[in-house]
N, C-alpha and C. Protein backbone atom coordinates (compact mmCIF):
# COMPACT_ATOMS: atom_id res chain seq x y z
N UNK A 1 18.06 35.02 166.27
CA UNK A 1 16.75 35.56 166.01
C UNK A 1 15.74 34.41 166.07
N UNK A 2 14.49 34.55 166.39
CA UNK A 2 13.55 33.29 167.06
C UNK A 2 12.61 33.89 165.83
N UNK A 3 11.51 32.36 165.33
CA UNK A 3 11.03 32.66 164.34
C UNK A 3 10.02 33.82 164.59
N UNK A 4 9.35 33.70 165.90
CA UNK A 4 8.75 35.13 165.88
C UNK A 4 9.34 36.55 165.76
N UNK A 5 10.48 36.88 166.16
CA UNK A 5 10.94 38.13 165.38
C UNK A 5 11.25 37.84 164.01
N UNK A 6 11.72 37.30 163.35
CA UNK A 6 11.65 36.69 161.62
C UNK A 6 10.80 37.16 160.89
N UNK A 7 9.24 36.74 161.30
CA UNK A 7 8.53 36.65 161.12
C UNK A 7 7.57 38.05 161.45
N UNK A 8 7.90 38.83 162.39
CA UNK A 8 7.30 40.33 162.16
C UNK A 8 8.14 41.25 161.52
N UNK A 9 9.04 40.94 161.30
CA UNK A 9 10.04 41.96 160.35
C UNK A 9 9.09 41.98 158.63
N UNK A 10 7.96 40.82 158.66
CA UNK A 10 6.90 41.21 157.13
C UNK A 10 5.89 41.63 157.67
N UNK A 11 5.11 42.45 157.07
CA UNK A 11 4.19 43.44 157.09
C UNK A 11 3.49 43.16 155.39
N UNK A 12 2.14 43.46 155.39
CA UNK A 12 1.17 43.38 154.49
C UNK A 12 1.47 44.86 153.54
N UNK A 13 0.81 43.95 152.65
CA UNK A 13 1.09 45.65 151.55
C UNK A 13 0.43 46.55 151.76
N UNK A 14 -0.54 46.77 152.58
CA UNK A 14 -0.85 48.47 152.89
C UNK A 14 -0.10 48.68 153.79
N UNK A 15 0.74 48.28 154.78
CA UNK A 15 1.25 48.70 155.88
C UNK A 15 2.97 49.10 155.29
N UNK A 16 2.97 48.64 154.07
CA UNK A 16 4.70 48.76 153.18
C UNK A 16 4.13 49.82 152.51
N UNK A 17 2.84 50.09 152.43
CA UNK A 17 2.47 51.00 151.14
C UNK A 17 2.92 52.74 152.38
N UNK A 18 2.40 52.57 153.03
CA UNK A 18 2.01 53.69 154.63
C UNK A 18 3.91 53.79 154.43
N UNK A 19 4.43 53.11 155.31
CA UNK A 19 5.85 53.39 154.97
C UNK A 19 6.71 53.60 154.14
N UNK A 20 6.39 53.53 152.59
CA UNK A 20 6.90 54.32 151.58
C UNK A 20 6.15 55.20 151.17
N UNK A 21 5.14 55.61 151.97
CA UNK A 21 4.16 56.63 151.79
C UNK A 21 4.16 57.21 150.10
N UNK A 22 3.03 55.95 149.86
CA UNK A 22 2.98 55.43 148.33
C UNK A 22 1.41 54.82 148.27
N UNK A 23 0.91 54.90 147.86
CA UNK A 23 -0.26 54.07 147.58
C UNK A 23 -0.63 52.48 147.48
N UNK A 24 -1.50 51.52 147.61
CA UNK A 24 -1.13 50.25 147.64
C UNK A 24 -1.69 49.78 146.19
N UNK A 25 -2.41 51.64 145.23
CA UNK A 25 -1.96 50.83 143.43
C UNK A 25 -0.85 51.07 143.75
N UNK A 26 -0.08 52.09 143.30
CA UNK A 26 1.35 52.10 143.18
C UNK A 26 1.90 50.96 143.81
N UNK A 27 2.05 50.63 144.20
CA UNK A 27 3.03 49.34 144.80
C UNK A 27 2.41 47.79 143.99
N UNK A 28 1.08 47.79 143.77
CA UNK A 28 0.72 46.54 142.61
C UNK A 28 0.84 46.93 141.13
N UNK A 29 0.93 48.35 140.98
CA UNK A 29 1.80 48.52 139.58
C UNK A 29 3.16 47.91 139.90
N UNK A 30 3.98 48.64 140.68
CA UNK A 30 5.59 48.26 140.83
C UNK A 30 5.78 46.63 140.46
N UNK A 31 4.63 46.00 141.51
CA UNK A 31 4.80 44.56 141.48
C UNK A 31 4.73 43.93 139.64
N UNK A 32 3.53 44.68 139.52
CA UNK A 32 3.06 44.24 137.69
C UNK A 32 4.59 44.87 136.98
N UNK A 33 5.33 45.70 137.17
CA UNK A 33 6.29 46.16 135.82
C UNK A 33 7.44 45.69 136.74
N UNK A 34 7.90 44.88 137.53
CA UNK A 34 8.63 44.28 138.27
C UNK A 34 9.68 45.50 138.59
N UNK A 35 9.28 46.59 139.13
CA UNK A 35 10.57 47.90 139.43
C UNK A 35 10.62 47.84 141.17
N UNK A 36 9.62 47.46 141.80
CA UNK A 36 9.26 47.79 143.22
C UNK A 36 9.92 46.75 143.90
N UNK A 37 9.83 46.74 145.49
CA UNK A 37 10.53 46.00 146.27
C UNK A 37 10.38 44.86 146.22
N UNK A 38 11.27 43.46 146.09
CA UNK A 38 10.74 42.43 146.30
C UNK A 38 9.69 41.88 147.32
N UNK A 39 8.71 41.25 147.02
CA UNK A 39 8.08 40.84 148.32
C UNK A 39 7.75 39.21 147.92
N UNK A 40 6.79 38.64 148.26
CA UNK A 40 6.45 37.29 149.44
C UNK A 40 5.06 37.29 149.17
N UNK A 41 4.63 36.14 148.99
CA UNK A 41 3.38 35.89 148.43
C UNK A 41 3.19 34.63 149.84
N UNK A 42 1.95 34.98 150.44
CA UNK A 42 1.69 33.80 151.25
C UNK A 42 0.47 33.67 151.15
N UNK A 43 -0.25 32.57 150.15
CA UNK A 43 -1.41 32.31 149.61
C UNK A 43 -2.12 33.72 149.21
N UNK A 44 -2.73 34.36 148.94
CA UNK A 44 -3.38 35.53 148.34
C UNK A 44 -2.40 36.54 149.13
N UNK A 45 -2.08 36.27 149.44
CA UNK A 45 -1.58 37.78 150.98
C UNK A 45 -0.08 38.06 149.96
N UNK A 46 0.12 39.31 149.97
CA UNK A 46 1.13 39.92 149.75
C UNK A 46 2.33 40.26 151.12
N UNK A 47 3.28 40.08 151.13
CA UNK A 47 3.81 40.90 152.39
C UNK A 47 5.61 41.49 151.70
N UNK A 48 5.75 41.84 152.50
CA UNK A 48 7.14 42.83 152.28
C UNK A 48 8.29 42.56 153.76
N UNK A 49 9.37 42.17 153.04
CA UNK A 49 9.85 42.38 154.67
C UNK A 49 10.79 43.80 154.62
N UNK A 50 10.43 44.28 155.97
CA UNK A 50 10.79 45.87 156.10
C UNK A 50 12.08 46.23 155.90
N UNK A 51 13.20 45.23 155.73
CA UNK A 51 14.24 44.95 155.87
C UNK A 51 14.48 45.31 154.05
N UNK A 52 13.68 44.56 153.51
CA UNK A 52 13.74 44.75 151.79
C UNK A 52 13.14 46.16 151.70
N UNK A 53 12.12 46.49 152.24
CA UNK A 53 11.74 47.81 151.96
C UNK A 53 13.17 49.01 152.00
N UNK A 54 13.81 48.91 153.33
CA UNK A 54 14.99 49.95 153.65
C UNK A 54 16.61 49.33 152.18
N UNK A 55 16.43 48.22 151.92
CA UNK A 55 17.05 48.13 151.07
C UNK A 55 16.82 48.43 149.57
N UNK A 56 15.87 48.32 149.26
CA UNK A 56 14.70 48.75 148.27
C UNK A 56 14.91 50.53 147.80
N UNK A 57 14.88 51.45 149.18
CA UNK A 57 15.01 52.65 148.90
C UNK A 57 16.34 53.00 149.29
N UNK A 58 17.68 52.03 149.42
CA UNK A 58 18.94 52.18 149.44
C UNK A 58 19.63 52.24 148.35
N UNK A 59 18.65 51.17 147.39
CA UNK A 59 19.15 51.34 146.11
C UNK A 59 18.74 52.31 145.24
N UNK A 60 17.57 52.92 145.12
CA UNK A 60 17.10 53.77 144.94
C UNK A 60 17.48 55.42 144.67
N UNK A 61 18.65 55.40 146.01
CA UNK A 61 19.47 56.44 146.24
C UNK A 61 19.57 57.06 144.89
N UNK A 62 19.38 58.57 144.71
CA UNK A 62 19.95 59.23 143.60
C UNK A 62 20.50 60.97 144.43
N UNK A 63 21.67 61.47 143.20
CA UNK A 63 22.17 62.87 144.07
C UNK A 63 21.58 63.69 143.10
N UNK A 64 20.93 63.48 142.22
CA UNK A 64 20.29 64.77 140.99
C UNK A 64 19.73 64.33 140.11
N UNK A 65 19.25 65.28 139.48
CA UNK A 65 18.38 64.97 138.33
C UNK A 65 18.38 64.39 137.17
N UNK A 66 19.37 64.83 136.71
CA UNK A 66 20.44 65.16 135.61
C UNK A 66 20.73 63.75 135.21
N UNK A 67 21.12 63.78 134.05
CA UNK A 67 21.01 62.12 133.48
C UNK A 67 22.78 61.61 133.14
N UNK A 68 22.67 60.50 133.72
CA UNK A 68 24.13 60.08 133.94
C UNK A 68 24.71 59.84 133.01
């Protein structure tokens, strides 16, 4: 993998927000109560790599409601 594909696999937090079709508060709450996807701080800029996002809602996985 060459650093330019590396390197577009992160995306900015409205563009992670659009793909968990979530809001970009919701996702700076997540960040503030530390529950949401890890991401990447590059000087003010937030980013996400999409890769954490699909792992993010892998873990996420639930089969019901109902409390374990």
């Amino acid at each position: 993998m060459t650093d330019d594909e590396a390197l577009s696999d992160y995306v900015p937090d409205d563009r992670a927000a659009e793909l968990l079709h979530v809001s970009k508060a919701a996702l700076r709450q997540w960040r503030y109560e530390g529950r949401g996807p890890r991401y990447t701080k590059a000087g003010r800029r937030i980013l996400y790599s999409k890769r954490e996002l699909v792992r993010w809602l892998e873990a996420n996985e639930r089969q019901g409601t109902a409390v374990a």
